[in-house]
C-alpha atoms as a PDB file:
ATOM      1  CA  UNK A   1     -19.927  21.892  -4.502  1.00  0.00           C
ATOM      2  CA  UNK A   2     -20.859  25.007  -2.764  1.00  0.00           C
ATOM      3  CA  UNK A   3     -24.285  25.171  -0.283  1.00  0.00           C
ATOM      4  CA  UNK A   4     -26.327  26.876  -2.761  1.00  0.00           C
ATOM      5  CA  UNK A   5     -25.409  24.245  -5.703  1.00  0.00           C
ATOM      6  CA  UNK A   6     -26.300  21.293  -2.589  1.00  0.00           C
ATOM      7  CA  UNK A   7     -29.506  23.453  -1.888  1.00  0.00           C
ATOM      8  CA  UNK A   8     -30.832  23.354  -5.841  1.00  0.00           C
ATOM      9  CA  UNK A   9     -30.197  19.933  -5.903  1.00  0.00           C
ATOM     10  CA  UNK A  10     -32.215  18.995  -2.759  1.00  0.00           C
ATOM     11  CA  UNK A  11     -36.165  18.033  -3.274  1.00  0.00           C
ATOM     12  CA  UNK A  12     -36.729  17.396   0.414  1.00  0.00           C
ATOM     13  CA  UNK A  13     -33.808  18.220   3.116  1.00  0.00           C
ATOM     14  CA  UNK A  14     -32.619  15.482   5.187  1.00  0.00           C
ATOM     15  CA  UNK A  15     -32.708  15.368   8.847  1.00  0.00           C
ATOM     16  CA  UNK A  16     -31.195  13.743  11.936  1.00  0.00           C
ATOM     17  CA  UNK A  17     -33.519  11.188  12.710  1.00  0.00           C
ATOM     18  CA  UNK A  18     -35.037  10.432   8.896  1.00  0.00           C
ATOM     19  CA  UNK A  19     -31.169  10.116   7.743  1.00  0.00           C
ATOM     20  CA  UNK A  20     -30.830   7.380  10.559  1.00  0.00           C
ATOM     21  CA  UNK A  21     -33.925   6.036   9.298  1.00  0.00           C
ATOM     22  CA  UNK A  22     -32.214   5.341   5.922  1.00  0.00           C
ATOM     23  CA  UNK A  23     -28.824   4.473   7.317  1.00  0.00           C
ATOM     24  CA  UNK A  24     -30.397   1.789   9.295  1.00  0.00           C
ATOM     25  CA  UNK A  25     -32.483   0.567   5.296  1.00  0.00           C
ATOM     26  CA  UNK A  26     -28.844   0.005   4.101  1.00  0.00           C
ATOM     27  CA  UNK A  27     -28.339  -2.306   6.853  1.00  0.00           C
ATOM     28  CA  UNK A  28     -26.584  -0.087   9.757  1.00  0.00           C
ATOM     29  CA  UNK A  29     -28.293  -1.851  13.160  1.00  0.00           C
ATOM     30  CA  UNK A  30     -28.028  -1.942  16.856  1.00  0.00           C
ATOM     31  CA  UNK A  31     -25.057  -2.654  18.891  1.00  0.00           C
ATOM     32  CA  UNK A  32     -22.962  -2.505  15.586  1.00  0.00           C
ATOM     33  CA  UNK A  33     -19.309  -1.064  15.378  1.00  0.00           C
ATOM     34  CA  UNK A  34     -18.793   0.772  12.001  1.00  0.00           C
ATOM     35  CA  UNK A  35     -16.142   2.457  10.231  1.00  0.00           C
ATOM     36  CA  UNK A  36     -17.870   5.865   8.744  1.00  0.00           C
ATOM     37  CA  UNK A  37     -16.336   7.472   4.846  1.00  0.00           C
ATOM     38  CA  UNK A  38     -18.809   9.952   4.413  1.00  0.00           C
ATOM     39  CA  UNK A  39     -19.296  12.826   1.745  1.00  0.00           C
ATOM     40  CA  UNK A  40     -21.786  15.181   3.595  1.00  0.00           C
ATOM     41  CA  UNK A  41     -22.370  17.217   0.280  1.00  0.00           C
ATOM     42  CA  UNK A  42     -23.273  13.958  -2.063  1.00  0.00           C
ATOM     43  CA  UNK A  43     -26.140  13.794   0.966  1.00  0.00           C
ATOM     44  CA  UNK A  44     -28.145  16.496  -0.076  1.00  0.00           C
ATOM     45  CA  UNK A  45     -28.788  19.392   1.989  1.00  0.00           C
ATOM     46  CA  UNK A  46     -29.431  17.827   5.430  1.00  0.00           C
ATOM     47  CA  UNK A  47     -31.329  20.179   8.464  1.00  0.00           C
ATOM     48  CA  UNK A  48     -27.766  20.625  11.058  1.00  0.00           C
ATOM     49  CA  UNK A  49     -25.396  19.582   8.663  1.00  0.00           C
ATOM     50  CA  UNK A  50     -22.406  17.656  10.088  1.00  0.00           C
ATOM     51  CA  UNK A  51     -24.072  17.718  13.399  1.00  0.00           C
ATOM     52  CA  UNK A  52     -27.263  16.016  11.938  1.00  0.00           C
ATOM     53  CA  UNK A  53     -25.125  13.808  10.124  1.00  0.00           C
ATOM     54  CA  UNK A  54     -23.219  12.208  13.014  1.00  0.00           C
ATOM     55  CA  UNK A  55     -26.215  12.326  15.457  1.00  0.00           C
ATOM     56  CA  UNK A  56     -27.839  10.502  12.914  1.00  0.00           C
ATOM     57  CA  UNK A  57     -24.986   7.465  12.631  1.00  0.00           C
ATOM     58  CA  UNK A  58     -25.002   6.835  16.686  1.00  0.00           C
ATOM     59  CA  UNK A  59     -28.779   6.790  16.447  1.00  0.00           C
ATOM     60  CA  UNK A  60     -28.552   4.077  13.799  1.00  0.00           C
ATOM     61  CA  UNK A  61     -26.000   1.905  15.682  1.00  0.00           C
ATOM     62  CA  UNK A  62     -27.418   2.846  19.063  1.00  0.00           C
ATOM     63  CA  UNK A  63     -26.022   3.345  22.719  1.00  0.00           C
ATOM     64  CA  UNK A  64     -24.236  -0.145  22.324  1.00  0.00           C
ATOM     65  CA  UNK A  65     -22.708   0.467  19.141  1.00  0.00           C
ATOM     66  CA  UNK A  66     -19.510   2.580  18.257  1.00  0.00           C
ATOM     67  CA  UNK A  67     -18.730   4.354  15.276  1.00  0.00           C
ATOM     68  CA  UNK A  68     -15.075   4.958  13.931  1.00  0.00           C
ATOM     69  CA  UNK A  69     -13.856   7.916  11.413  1.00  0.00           C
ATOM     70  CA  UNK A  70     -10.659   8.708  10.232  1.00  0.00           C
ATOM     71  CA  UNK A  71      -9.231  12.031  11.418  1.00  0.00           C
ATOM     72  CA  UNK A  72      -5.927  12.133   9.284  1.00  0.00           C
ATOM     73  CA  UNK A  73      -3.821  15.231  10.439  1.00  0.00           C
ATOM     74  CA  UNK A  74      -1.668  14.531   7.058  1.00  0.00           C
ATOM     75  CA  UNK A  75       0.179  18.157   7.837  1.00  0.00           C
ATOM     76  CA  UNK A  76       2.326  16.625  10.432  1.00  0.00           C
ATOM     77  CA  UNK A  77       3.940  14.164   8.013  1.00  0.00           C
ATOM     78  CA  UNK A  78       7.841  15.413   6.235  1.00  0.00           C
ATOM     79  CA  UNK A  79       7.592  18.482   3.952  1.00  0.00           C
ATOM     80  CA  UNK A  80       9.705  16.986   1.467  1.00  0.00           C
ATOM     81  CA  UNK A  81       7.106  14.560   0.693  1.00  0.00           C
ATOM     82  CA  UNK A  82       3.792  17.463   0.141  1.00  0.00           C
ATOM     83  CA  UNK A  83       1.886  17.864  -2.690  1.00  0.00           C
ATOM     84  CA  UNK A  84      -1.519  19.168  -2.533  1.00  0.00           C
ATOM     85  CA  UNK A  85       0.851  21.773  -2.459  1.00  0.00           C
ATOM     86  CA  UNK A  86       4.188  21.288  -2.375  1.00  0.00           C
ATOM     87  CA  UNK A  87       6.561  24.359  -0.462  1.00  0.00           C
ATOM     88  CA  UNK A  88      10.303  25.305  -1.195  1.00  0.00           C
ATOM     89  CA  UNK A  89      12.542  23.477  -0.209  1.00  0.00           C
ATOM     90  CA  UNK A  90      13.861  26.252   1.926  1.00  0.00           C
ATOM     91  CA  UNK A  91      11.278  25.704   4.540  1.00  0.00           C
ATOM     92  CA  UNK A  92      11.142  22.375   5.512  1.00  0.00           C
ATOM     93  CA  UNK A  93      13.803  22.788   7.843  1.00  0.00           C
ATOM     94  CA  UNK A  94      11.533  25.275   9.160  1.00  0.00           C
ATOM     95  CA  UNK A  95       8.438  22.940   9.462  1.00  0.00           C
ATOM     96  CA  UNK A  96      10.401  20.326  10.709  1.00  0.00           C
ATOM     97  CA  UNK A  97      12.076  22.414  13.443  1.00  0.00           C
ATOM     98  CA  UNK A  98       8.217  24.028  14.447  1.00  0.00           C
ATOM     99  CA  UNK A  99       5.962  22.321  13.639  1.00  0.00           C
ATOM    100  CA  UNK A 100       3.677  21.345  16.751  1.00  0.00           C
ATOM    101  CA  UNK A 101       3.666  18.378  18.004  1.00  0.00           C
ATOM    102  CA  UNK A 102       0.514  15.959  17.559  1.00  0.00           C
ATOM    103  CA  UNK A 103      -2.198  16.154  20.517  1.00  0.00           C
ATOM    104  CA  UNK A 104      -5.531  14.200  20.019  1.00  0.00           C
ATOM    105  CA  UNK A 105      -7.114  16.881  21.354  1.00  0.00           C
ATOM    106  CA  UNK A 106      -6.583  19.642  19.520  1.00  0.00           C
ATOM    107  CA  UNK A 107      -4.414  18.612  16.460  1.00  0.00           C
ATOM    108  CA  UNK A 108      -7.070  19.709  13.270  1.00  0.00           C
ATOM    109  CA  UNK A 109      -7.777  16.694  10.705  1.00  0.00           C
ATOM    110  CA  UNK A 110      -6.920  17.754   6.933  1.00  0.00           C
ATOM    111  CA  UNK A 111      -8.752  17.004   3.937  1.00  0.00           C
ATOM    112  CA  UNK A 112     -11.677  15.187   5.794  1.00  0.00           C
ATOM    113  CA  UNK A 113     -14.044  16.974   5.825  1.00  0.00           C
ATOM    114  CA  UNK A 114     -16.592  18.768   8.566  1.00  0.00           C
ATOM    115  CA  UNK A 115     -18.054  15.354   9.581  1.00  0.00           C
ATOM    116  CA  UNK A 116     -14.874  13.709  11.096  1.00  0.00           C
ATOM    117  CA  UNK A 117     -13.082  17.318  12.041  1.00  0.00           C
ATOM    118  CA  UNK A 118     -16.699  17.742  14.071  1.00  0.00           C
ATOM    119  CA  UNK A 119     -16.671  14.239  15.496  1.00  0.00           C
ATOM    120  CA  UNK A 120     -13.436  14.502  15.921  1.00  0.00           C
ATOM    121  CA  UNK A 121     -14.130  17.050  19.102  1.00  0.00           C
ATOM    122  CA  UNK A 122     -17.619  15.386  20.130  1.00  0.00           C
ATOM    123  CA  UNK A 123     -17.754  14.551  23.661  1.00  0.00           C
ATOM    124  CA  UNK A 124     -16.590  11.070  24.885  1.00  0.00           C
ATOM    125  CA  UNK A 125     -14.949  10.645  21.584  1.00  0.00           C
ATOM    126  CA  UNK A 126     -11.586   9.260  21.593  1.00  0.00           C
ATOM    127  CA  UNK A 127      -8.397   9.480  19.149  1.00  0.00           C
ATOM    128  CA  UNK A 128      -5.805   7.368  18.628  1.00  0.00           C
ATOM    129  CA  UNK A 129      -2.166   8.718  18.821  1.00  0.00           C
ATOM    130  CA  UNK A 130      -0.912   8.519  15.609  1.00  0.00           C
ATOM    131  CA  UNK A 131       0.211  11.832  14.823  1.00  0.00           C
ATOM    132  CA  UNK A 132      -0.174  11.844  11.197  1.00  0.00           C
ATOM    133  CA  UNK A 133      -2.593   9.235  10.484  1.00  0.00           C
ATOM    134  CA  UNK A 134      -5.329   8.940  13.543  1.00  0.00           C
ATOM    135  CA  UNK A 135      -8.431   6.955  14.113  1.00  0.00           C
ATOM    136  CA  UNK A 136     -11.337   8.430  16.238  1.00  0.00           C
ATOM    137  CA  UNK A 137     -14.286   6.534  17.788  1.00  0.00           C
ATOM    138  CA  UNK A 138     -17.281   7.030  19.843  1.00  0.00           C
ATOM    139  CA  UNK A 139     -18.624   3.865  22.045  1.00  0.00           C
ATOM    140  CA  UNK A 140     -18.485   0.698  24.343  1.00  0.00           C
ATOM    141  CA  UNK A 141     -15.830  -0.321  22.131  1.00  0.00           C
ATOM    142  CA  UNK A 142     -14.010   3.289  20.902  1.00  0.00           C
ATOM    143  CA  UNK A 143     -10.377   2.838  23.397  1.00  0.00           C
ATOM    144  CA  UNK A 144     -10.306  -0.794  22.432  1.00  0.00           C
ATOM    145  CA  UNK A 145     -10.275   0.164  18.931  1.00  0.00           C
ATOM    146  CA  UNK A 146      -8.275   3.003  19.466  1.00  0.00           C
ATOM    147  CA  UNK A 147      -5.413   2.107  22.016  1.00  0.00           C
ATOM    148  CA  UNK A 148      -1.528   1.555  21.039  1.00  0.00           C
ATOM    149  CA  UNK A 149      -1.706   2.893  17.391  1.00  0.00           C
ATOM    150  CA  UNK A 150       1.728   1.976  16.159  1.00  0.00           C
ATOM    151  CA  UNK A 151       3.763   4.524  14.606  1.00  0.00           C
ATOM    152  CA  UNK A 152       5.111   2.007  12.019  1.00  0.00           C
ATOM    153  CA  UNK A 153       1.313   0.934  11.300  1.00  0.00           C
ATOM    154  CA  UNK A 154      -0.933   3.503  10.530  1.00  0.00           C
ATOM    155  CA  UNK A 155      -3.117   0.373   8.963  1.00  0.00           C
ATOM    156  CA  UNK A 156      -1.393  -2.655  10.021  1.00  0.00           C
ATOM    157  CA  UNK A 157      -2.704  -5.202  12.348  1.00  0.00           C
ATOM    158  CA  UNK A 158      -1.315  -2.616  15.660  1.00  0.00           C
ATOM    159  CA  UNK A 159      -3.932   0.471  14.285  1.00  0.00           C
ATOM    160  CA  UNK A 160      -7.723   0.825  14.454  1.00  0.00           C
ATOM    161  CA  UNK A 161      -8.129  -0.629  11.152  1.00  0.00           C
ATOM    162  CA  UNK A 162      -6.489  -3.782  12.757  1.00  0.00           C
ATOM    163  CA  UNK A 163      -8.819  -3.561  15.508  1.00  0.00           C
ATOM    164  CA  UNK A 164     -11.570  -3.549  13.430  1.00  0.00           C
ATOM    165  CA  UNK A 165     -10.615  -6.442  11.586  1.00  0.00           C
ATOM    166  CA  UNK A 166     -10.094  -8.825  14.831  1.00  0.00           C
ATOM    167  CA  UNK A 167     -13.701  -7.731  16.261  1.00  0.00           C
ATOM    168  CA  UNK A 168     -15.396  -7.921  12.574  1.00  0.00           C
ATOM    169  CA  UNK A 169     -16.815  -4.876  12.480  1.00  0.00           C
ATOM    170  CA  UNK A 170     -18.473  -3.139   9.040  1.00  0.00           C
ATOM    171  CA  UNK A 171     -17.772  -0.490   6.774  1.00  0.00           C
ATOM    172  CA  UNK A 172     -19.922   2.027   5.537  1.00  0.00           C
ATOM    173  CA  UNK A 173     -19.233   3.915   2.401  1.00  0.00           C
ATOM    174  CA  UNK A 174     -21.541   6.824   2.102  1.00  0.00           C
ATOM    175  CA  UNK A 175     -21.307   8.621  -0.737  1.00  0.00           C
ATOM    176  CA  UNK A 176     -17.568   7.938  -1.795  1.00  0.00           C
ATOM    177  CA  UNK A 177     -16.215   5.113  -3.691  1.00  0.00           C
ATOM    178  CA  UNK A 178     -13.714   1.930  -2.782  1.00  0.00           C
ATOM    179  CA  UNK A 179     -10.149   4.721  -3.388  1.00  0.00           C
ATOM    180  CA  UNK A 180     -11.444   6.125   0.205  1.00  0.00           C
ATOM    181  CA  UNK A 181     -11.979   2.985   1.778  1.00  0.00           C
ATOM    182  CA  UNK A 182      -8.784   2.872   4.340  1.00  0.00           C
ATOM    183  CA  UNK A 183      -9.426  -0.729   5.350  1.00  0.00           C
ATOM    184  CA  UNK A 184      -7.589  -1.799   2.070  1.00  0.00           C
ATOM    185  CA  UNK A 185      -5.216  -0.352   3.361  1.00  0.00           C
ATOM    186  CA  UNK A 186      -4.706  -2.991   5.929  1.00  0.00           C
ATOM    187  CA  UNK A 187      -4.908  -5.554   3.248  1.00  0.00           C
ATOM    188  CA  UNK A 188      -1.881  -3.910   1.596  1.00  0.00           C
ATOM    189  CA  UNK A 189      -0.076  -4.407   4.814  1.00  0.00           C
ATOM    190  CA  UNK A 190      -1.175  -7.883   5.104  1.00  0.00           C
ATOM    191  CA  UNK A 191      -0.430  -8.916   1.210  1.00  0.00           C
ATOM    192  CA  UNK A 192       2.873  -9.708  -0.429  1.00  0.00           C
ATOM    193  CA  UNK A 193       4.273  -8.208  -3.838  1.00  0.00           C
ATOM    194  CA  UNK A 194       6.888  -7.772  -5.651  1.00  0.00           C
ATOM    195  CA  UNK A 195       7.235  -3.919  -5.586  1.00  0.00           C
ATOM    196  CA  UNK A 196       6.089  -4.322  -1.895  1.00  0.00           C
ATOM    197  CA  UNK A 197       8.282  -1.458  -0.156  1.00  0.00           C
ATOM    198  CA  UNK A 198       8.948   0.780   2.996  1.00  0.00           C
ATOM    199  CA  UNK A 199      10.008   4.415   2.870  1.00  0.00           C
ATOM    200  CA  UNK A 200      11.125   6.556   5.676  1.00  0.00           C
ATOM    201  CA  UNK A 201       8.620   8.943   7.284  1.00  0.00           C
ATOM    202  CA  UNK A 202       8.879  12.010   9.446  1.00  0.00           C
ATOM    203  CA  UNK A 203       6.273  13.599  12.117  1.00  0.00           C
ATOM    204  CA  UNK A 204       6.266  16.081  15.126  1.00  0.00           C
ATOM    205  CA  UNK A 205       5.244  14.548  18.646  1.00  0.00           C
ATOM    206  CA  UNK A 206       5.460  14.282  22.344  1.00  0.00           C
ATOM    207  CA  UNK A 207       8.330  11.839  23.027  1.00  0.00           C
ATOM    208  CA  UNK A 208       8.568  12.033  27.016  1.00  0.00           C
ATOM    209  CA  UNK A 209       6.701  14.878  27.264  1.00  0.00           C
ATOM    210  CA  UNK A 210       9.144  16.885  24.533  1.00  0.00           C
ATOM    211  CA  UNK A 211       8.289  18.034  21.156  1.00  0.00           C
ATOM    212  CA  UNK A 212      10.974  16.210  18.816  1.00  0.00           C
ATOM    213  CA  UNK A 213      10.591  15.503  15.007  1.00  0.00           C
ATOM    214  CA  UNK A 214      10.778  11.580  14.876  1.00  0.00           C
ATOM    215  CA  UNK A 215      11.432   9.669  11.737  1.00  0.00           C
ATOM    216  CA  UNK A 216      10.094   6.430  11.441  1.00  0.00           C
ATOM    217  CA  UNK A 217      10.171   3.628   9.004  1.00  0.00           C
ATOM    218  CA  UNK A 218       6.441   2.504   7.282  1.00  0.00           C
ATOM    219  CA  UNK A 219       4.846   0.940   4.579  1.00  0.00           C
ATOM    220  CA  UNK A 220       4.760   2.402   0.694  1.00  0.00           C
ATOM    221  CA  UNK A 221       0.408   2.383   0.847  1.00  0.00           C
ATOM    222  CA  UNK A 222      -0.623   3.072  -2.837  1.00  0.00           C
ATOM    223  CA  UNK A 223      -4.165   3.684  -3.596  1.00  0.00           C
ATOM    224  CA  UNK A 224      -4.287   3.896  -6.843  1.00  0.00           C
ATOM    225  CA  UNK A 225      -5.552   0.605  -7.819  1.00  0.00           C
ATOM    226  CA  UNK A 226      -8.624   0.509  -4.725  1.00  0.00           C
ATOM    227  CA  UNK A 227     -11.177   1.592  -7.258  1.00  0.00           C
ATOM    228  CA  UNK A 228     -10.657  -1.584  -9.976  1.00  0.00           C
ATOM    229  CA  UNK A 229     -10.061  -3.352  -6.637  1.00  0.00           C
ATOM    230  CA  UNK A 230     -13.589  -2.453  -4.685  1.00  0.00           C
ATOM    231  CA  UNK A 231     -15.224  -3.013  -8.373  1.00  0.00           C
ATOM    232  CA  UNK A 232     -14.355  -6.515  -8.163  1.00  0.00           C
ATOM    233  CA  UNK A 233     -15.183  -7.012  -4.725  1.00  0.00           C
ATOM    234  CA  UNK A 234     -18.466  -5.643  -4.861  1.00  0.00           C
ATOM    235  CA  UNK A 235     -19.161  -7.842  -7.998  1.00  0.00           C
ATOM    236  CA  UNK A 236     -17.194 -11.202  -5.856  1.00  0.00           C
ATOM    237  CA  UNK A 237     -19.540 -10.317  -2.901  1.00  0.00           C
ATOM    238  CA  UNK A 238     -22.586  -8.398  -4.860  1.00  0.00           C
ATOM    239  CA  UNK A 239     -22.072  -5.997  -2.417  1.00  0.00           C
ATOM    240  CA  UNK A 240     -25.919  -3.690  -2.415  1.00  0.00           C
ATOM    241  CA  UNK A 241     -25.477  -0.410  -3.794  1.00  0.00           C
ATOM    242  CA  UNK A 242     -27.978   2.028  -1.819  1.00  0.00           C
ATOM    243  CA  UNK A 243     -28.975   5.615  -2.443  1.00  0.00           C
ATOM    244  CA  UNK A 244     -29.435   8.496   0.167  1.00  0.00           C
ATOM    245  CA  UNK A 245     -30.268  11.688  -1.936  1.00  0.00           C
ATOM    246  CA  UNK A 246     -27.330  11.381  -4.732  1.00  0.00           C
ATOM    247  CA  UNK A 247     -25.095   9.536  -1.948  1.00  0.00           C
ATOM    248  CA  UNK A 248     -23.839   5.868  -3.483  1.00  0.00           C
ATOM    249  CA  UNK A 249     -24.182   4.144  -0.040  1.00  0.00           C
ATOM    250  CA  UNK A 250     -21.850   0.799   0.178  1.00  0.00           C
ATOM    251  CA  UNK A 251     -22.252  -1.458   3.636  1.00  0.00           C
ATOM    252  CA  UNK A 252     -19.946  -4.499   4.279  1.00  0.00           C
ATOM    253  CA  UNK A 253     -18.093  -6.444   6.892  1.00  0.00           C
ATOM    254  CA  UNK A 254     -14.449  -5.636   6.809  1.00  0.00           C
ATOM    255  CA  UNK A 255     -13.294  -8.322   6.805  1.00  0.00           C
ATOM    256  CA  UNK A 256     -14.540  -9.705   3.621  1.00  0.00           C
ATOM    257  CA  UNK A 257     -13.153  -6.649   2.324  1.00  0.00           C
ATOM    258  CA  UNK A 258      -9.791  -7.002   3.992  1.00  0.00           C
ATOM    259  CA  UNK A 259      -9.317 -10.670   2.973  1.00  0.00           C
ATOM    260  CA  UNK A 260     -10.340  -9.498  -0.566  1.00  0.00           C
ATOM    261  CA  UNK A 261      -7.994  -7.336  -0.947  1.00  0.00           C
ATOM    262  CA  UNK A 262      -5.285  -9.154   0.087  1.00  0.00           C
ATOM    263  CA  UNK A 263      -5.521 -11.757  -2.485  1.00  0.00           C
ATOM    264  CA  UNK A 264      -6.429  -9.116  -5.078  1.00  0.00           C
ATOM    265  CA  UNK A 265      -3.185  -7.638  -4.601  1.00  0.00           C
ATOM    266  CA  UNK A 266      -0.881 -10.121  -5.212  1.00  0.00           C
ATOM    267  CA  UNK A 267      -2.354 -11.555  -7.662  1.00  0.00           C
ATOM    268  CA  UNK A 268      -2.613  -7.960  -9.570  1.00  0.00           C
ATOM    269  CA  UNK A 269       0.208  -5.976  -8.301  1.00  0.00           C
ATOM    270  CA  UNK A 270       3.880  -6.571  -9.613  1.00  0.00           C
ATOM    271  CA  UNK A 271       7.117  -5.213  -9.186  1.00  0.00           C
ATOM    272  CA  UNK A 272       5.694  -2.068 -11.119  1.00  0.00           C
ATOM    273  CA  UNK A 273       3.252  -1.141  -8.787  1.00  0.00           C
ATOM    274  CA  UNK A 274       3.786   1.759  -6.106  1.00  0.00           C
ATOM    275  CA  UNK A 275       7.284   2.593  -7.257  1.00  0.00           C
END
């Protein structure tokens, strides 16, 4: 949706401190930690944009709260395995070879969006070191949440999402639906499956201070099903759906989600599933 389709759409622009206003109606409080999936454009046009936005979420939770975003950098993963679009197979010897190695600090997100690429760089924000599949948060409790991302577990119980989990922390959903809800992506770690698999995985990084390309072994994650999954939890849990502007605004421990998940999936996934 481009600015001027956002801008006809608008009646009355958002800003910083009415946005936390409304964050804080859906049930975002004080001293909280929360895990942020936002779609700034769903919002409406808001007065400072991605800066508003996020300005807006540490008002809501406050100085003693922290707030989490995903900053996938999902380039520094193995060619062989792109899409959204794939390259010739010629290169990837190439990208594999020179491809930069992952820093927190400067490594670009992909496919997030302004909000986390922005928070991303704000100050006192920190990143976890996963090189393809990072965590960043801002607050008392942002390096616990952060620290020792496992390589093997961009969502198992050693990754942010874990660390989320063991601290029960929320989830907010604002204006995108259940299939961008990474915490059920712990619960596919966590559940057991028939077609339950691990596949080989490639990424550029520091090892000792050297760029190598490291291969690593890692869970199968399949998303496909988290939509028909978050239905049903939201109807289990009759999870509140909110509006902000044309936003669908979801807000729920993690946990209940995590747990949920877990026994949705085996009892719905087979030996067909995320082949």
């Amino acid at each position: 949706m481009s600015e001027q389709e956002v801008i006809e759409r608008t009646v009355t622009p958002l800003t910083a401190s009415s946005l936390a206003g409304k964050l804080r109606a859906c049930g975002l409080a004080e001293g909280q930690t929360v895990l942020v999936h936002m779609a700034m454009s769903r919002l409406g046009w808001v007065v400072g944009g991605a800066q508003a936005a996020i300005l807006a979420l540490l008002a809501a939770v406050g100085d003693s709260g922290t707030i989490m975003m995903v900053t996938d950098s999902s380039q520094n993963t193995d060619p062989a395995e792109w899409q959204n679009p794939p390259v010739p197979d010629a290169w990837w010897q190439t990208i594999r070879d020179e491809l930069p190695a992952y820093d927190p600090r400067i490594t670009p997100t992909r496919g997030m969006g302004v909000v986390p690429e922005l928070f991303r760089t704000w100050p006192g924000t920190v990143r976890s070191a996963h090189p393809a599949f990072s965590l960043a948060a801002l607050g008392p409790k942002a390096k616990y949440l952060v620290a020792d991302h496992a390589l093997e577990e961009f969502a198992g119980e050693q990754s942010p999402l874990g660390r989320l989990y063991e601290i029960d922390g929320h989830v907010l959903l604002l204006g995108v639906p259940h299939w961008n809800n990474t915490s059920l992506h712990l619960a596919e770690f966590r559940a057991h499956w028939p077609g339950k698999r691990h596949v080989r995985a490639g990424c550029a990084m520091l090892v000792k201070g050297q760029r190598r390309w490291v291969t690593y072994e890692t869970l199968y994650a399949d998303p496909d099903d988290f939509m028909a999954l978050g239905d049903d939890f939201d109807r289990a849990h009759n999870i509140a759906v909110h509006r902000i502007g044309e936003a669908e605004v979801r807000f729920f421990r993690q946990r209940l989600a995590v747990d949920f998940g877990v026994g949705w999936i085996e009892q719905h996934r087979d030996a067909g599933t995320a082949q």
